[in-house]
N, C-alpha and C. Protein backbone atom coordinates (compact mmCIF):
# COMPACT_ATOMS: atom_id res chain seq x y z
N UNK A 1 -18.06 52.45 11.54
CA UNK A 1 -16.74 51.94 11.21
C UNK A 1 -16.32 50.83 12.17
N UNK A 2 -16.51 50.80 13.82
CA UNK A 2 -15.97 49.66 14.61
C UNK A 2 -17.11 48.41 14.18
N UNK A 3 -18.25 49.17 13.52
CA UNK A 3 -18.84 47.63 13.65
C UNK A 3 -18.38 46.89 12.42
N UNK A 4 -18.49 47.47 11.34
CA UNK A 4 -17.57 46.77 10.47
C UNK A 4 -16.43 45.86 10.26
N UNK A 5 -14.97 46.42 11.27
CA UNK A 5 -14.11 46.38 11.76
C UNK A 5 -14.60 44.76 12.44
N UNK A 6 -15.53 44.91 13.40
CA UNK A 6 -15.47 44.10 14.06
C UNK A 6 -16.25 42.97 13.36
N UNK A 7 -17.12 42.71 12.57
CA UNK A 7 -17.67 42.18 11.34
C UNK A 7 -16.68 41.37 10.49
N UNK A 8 -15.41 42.11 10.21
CA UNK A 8 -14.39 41.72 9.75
C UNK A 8 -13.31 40.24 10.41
N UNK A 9 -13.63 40.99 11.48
CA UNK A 9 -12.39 40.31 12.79
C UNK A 9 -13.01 38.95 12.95
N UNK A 10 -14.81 38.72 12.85
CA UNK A 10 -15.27 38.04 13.24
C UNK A 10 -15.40 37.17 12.13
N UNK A 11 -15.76 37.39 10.80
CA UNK A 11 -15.64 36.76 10.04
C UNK A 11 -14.08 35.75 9.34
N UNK A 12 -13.50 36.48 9.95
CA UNK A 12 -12.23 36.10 9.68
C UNK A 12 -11.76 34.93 10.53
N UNK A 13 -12.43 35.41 12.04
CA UNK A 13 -11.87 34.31 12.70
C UNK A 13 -12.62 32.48 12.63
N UNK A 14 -13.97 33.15 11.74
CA UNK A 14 -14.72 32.19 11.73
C UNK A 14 -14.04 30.89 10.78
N UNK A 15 -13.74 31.53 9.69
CA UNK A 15 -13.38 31.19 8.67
C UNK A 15 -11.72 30.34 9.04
N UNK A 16 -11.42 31.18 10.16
CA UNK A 16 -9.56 30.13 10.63
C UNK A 16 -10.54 29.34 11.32
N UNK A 17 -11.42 29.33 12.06
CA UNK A 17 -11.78 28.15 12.96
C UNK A 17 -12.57 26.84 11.98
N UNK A 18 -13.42 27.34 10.81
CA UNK A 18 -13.46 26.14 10.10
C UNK A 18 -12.30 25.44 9.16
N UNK A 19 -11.30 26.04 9.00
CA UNK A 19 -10.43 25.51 8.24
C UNK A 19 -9.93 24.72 9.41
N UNK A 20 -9.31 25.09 10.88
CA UNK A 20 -8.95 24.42 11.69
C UNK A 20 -9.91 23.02 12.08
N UNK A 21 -11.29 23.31 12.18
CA UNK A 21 -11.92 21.99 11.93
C UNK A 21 -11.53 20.79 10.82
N UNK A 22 -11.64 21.46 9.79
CA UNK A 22 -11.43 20.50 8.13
C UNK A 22 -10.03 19.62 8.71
N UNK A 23 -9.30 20.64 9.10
CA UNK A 23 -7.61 20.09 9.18
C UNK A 23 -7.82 19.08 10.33
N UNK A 24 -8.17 19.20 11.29
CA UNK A 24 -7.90 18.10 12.23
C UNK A 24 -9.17 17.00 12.15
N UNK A 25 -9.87 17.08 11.35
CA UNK A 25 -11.23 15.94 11.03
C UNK A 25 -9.68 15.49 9.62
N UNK A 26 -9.42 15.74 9.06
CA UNK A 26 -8.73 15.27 8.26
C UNK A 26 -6.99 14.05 8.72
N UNK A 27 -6.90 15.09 10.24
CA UNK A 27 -5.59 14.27 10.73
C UNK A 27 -5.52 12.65 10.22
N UNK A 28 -6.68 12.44 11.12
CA UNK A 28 -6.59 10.94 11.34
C UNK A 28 -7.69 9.93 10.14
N UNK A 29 -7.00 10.25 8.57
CA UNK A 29 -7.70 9.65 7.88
C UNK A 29 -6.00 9.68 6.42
N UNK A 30 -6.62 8.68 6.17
CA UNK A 30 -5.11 8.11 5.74
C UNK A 30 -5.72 7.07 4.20
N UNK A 31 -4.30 6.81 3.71
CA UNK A 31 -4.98 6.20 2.30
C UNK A 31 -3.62 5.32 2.47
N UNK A 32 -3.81 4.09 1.91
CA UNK A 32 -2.89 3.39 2.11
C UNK A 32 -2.78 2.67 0.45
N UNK A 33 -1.53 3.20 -0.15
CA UNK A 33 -1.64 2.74 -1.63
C UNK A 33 -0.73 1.51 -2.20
N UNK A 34 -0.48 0.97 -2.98
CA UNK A 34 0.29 -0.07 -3.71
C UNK A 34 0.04 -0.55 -4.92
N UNK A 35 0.52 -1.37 -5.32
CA UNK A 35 0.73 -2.55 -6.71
C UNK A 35 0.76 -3.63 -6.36
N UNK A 36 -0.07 -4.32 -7.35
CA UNK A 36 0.18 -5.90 -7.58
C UNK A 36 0.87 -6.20 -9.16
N UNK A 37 1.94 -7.13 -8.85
CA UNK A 37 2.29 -7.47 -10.14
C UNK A 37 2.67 -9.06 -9.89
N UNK A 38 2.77 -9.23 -11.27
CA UNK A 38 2.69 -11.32 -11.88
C UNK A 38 4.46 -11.02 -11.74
N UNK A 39 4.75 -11.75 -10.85
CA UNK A 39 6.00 -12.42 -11.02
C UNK A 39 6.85 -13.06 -12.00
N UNK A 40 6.81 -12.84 -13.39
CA UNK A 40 6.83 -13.99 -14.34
C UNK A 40 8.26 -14.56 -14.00
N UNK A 41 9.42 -14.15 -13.32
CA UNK A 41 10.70 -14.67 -13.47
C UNK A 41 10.91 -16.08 -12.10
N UNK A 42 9.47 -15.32 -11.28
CA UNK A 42 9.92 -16.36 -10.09
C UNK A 42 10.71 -16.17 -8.96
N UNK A 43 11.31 -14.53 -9.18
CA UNK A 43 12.64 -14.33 -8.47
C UNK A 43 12.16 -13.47 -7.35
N UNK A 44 10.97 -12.51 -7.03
CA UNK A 44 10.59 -12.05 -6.40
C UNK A 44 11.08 -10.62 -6.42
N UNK A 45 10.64 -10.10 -7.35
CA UNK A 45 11.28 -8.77 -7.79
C UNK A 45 10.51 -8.43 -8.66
N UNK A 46 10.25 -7.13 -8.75
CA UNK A 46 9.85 -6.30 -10.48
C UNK A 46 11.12 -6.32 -11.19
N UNK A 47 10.75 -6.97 -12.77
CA UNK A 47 11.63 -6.62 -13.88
C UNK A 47 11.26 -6.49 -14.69
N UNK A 48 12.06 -6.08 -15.87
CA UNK A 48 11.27 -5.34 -17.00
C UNK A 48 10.06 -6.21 -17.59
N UNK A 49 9.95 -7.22 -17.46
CA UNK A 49 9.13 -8.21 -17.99
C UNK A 49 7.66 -8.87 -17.25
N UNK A 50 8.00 -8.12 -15.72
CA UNK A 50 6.98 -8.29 -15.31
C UNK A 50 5.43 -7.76 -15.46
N UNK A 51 4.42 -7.82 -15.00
CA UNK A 51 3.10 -7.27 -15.81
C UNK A 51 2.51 -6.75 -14.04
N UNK A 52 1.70 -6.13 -14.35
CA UNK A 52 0.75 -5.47 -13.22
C UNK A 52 -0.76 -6.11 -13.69
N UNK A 53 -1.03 -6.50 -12.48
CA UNK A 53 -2.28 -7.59 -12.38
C UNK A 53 -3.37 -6.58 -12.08
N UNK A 54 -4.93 -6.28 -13.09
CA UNK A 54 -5.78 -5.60 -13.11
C UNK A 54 -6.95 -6.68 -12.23
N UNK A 55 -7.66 -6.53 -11.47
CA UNK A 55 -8.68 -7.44 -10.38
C UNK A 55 -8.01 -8.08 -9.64
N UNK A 56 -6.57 -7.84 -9.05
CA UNK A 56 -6.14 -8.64 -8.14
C UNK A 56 -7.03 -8.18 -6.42
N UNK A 57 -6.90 -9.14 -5.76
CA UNK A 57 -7.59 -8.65 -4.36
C UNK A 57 -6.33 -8.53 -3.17
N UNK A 58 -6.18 -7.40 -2.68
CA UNK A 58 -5.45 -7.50 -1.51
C UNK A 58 -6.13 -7.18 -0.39
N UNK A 59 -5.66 -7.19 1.12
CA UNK A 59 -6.64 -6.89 2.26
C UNK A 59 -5.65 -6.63 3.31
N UNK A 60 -6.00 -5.03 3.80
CA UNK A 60 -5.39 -4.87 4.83
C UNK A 60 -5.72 -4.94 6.12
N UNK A 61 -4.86 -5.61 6.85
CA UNK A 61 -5.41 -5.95 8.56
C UNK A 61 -4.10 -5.40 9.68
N UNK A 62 -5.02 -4.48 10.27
CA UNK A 62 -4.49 -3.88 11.82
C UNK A 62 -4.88 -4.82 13.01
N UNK A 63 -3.28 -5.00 13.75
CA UNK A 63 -3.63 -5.88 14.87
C UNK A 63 -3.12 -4.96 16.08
N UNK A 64 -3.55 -5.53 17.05
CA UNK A 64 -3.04 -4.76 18.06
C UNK A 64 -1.51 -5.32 18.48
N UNK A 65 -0.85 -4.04 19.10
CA UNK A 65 0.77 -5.09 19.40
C UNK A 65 0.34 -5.91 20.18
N UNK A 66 0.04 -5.70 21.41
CA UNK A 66 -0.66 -6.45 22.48
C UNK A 66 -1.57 -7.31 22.29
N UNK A 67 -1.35 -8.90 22.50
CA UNK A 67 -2.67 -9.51 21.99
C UNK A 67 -3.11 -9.99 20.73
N UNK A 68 -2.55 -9.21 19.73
CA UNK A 68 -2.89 -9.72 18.62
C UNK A 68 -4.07 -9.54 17.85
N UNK A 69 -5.43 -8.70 18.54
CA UNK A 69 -6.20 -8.57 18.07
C UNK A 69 -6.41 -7.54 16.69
N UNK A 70 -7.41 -8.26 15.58
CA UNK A 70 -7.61 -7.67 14.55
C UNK A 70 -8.88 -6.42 14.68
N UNK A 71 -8.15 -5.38 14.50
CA UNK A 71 -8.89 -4.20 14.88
C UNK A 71 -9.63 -3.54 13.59
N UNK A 72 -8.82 -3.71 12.42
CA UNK A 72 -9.28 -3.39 11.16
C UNK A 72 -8.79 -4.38 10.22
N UNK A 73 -10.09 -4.30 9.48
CA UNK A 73 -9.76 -5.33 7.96
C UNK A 73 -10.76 -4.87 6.90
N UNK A 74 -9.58 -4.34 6.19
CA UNK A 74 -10.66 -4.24 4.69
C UNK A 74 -9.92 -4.68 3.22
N UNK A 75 -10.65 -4.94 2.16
CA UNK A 75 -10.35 -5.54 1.06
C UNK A 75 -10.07 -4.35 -0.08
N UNK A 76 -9.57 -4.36 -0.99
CA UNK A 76 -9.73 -3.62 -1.87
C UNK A 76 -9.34 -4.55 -3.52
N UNK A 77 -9.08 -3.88 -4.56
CA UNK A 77 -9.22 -4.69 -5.58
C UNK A 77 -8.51 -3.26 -6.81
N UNK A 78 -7.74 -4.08 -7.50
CA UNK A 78 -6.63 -3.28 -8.26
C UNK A 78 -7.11 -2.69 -9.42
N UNK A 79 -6.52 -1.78 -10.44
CA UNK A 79 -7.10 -1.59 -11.10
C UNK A 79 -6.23 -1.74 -12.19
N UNK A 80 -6.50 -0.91 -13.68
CA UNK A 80 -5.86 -1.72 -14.60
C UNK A 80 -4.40 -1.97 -14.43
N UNK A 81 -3.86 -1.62 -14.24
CA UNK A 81 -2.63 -0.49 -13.72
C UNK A 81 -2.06 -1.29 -12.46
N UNK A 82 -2.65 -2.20 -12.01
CA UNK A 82 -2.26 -2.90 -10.54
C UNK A 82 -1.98 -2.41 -9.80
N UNK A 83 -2.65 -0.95 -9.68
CA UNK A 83 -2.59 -0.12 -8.26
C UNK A 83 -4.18 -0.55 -7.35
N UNK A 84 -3.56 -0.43 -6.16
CA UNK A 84 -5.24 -0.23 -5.12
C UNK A 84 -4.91 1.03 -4.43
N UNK A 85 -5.79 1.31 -3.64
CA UNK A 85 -6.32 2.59 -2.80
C UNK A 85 -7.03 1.76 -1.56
N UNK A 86 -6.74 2.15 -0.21
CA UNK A 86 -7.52 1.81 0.83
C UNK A 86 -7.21 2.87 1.50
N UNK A 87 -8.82 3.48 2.08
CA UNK A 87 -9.02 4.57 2.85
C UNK A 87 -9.10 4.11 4.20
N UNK A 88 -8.49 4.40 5.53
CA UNK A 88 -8.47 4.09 7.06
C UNK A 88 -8.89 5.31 7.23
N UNK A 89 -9.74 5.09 8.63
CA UNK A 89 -9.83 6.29 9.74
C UNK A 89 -8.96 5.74 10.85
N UNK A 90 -8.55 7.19 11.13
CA UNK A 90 -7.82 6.85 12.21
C UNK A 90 -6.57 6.70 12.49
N UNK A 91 -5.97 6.99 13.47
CA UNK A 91 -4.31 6.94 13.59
C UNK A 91 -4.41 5.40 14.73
N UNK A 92 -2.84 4.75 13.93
CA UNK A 92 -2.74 3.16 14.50
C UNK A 92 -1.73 3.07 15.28
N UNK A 93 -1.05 3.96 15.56
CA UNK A 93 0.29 3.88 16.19
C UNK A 93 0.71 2.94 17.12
N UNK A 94 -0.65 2.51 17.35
CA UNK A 94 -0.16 1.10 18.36
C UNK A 94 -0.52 -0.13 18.01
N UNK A 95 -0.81 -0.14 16.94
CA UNK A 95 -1.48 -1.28 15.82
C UNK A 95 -0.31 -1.83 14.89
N UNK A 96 -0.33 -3.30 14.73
CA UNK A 96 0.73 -3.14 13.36
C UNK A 96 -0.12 -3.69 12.23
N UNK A 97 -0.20 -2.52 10.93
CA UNK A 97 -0.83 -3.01 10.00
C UNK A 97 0.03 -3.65 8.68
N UNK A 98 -0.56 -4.58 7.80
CA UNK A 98 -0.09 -5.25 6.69
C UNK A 98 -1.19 -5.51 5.94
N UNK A 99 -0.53 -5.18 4.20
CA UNK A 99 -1.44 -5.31 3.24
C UNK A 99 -0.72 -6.86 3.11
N UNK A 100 -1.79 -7.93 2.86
CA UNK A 100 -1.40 -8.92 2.02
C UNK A 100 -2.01 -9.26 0.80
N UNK A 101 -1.74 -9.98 -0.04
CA UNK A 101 -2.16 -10.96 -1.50
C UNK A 101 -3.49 -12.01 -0.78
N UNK A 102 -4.49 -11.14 -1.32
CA UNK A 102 -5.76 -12.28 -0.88
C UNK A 102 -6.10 -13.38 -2.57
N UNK A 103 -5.98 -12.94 -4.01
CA UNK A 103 -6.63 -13.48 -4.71
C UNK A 103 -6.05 -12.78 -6.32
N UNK A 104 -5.49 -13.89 -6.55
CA UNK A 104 -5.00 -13.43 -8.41
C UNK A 104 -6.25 -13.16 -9.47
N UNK A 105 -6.28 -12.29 -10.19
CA UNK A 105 -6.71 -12.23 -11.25
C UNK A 105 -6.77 -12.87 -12.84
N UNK A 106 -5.45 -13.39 -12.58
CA UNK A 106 -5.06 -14.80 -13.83
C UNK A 106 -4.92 -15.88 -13.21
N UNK A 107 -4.73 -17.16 -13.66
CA UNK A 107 -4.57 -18.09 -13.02
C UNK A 107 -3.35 -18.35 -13.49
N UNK A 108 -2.74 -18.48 -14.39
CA UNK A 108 -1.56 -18.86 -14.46
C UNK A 108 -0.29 -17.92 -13.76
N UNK A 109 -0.67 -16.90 -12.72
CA UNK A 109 -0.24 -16.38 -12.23
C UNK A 109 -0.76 -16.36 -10.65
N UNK A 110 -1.06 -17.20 -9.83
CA UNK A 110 -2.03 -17.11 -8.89
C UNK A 110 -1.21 -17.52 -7.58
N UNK A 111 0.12 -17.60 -7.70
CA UNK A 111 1.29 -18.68 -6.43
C UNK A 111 1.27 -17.22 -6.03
N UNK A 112 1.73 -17.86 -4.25
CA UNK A 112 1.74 -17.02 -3.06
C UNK A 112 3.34 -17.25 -2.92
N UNK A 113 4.13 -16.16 -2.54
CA UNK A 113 5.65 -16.90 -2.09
C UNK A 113 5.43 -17.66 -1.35
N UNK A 114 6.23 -19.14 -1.58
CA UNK A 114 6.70 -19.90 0.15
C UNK A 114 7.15 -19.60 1.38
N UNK A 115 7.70 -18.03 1.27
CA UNK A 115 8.68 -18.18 2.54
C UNK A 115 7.16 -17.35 3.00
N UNK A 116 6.25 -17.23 2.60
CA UNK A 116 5.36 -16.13 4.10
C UNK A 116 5.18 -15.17 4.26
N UNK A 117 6.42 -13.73 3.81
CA UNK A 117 6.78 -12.77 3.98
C UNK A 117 6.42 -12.00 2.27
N UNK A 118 6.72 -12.44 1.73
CA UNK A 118 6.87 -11.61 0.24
C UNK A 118 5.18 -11.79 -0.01
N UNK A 119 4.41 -11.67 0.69
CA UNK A 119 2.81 -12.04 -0.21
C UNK A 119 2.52 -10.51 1.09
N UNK A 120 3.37 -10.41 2.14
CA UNK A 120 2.60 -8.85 2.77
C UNK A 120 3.31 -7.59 2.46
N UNK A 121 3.49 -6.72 2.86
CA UNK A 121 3.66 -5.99 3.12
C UNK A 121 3.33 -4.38 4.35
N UNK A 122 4.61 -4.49 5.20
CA UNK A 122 3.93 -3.61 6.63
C UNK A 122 3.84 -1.97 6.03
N UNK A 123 2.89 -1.67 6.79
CA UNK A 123 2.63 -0.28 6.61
C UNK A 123 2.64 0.52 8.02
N UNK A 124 3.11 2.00 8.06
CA UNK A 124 2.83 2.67 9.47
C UNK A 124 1.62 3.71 9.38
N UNK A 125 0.38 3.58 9.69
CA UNK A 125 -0.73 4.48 9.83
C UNK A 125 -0.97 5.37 11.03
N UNK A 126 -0.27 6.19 10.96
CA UNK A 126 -0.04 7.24 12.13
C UNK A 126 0.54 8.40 11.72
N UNK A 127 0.43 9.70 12.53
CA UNK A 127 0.80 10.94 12.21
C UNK A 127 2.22 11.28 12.88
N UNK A 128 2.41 10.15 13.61
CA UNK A 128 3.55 10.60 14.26
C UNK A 128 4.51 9.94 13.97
N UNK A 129 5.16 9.56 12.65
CA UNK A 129 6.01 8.91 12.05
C UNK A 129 6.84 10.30 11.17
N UNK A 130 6.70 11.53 11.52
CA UNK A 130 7.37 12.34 10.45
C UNK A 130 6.66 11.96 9.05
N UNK A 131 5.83 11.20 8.78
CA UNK A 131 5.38 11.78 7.33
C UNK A 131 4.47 12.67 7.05
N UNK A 132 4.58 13.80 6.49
CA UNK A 132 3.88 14.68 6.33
C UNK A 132 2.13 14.30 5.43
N UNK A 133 2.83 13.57 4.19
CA UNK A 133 1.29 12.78 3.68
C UNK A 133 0.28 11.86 3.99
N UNK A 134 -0.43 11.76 3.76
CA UNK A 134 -1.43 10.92 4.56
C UNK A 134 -1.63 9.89 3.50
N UNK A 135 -1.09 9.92 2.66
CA UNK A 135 -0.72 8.67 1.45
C UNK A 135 0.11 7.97 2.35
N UNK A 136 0.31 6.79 2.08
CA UNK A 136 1.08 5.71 3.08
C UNK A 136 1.23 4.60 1.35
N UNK A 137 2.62 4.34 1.33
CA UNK A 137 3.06 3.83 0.10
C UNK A 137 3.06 2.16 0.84
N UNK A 138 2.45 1.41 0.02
CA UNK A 138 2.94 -0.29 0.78
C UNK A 138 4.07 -0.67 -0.04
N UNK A 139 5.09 -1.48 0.05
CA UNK A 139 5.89 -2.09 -1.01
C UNK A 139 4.71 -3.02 -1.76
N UNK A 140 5.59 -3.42 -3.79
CA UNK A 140 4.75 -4.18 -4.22
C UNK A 140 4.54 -5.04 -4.01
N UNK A 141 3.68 -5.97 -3.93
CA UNK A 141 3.29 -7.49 -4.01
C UNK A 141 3.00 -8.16 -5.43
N UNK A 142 3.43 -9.53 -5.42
CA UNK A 142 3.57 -10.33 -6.45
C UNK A 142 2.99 -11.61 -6.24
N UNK A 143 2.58 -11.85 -7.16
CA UNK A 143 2.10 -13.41 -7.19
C UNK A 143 3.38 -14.12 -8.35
N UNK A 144 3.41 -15.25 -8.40
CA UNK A 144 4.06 -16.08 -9.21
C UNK A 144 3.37 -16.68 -9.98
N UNK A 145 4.61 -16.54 -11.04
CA UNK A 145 3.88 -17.69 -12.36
C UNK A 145 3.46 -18.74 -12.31
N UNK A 146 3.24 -19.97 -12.61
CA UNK A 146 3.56 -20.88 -12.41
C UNK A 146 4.95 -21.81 -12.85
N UNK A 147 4.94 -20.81 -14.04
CA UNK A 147 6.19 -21.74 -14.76
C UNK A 147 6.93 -20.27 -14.99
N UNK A 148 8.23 -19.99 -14.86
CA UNK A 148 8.89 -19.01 -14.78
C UNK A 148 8.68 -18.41 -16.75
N UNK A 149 8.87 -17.23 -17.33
CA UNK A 149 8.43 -16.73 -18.78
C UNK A 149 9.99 -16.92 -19.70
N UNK A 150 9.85 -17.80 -20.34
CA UNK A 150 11.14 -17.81 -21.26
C UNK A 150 12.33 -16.85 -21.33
N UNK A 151 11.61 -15.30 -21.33
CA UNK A 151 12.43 -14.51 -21.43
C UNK A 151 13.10 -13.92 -19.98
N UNK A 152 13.21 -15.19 -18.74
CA UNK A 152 13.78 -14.46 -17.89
C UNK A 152 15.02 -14.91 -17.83
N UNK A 153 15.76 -15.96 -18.64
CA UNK A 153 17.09 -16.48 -18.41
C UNK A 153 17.89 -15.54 -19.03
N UNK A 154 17.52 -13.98 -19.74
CA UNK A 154 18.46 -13.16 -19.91
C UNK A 154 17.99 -11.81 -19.32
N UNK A 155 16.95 -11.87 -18.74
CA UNK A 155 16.33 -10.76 -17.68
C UNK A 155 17.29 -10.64 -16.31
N UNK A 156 17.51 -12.71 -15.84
CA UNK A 156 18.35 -11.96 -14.74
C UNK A 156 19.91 -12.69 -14.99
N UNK A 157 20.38 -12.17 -16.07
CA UNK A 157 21.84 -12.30 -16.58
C UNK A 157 21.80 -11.13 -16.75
N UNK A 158 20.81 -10.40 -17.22
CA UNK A 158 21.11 -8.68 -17.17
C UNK A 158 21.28 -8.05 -15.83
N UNK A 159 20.60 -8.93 -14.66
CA UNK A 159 20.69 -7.91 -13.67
C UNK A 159 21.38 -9.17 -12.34
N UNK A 160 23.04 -9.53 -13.21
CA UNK A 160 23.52 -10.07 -12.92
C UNK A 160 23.91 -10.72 -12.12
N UNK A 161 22.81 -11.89 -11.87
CA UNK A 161 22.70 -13.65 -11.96
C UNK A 161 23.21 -14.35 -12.33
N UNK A 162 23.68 -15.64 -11.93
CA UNK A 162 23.47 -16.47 -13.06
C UNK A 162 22.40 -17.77 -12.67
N UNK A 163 22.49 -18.62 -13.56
CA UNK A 163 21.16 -19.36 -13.33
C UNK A 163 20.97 -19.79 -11.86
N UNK A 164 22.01 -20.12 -10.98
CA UNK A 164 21.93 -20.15 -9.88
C UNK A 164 21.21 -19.76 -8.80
N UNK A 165 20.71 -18.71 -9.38
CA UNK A 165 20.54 -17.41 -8.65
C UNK A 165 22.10 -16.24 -8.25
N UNK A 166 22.56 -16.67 -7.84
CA UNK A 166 24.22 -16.53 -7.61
C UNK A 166 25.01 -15.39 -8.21
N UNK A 167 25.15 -14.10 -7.37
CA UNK A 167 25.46 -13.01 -7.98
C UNK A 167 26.75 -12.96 -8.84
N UNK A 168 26.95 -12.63 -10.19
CA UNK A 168 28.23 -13.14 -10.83
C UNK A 168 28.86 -12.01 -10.92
């Protein structure tokens, strides 16, 4: 009966110590997700009219705060749906990472914003941000039309504009 007992105790503990392995080989591995979509209005926003770009290319790069150095860079590529997936190892907490817009899938949709900012998006890859998931959401990214889509001069009168831009 004690050897049993102890057969038990041992198996049991084996079994918390590989789950405790799985869990902390798992800490520091992270997925970093998003969308690409065609801008058709020009305005830099999703609206109802906008489309999600299937083969768009985005690429995320970790720099160090210090220095500036690029510590990680990888590419990924959207799917129909204008979602990507990028898998990191590793916690960055002292890194600042950003997905940007490397490459359109249409051409008549292929403009980068001017101002610089709206083609990235920052992400935090670390465990010590309070997020419990290891999904890491990027905001969307957009490319522009070239020529804004007919139907946006009542797209953003609906989400009240006026041609100005100019909140009415």
């Amino acid at each position: 009966m004690a050897k049993s007992s102890a057969a038990i105790i041992f198996l049991s503990a084996l079994c918390f110590l590989s789950f405790l392995d799985v869990s902390l080989s798992e800490k520091d591995r992270f997925f970093v997700d998003g969308r690409v979509y065609c801008d058709t209005c020009r305005i830099q926003i999703i609206t109802r009219i906008s489309t999600f770009l299937e083969g768009a290319k985005v690429k995320l790069e970790c720099r160090e705060e210090e220095g500036g150095n690029v510590t990680l860079s990888r590419e990924a590529e959207t799917d129909n749906n204008g979602k990507y997936r990028i898998e990191v190892e590793g916690d960055r907490e002292e890194e600042i990472c950003e997905v940007s817009l490397v490459k359109s899938s249409e051409e008549e949709c292929s403009e980068l914003p001017s101002d610089g900012f709206t083609h990235r998006a920052r992400v935090s890859i670390t465990a010590n941000n309070g997020i419990i998931s290891h999904v890491r959401q990027a905001n969307p990214l957009g490319f522009m039309r070239k020529e804004s889509d007919p139907g946006c001069k009542e797209v953003v009168r609906q989400l009240g504009y006026d041609e100005a831009g100019l909140l009415v």
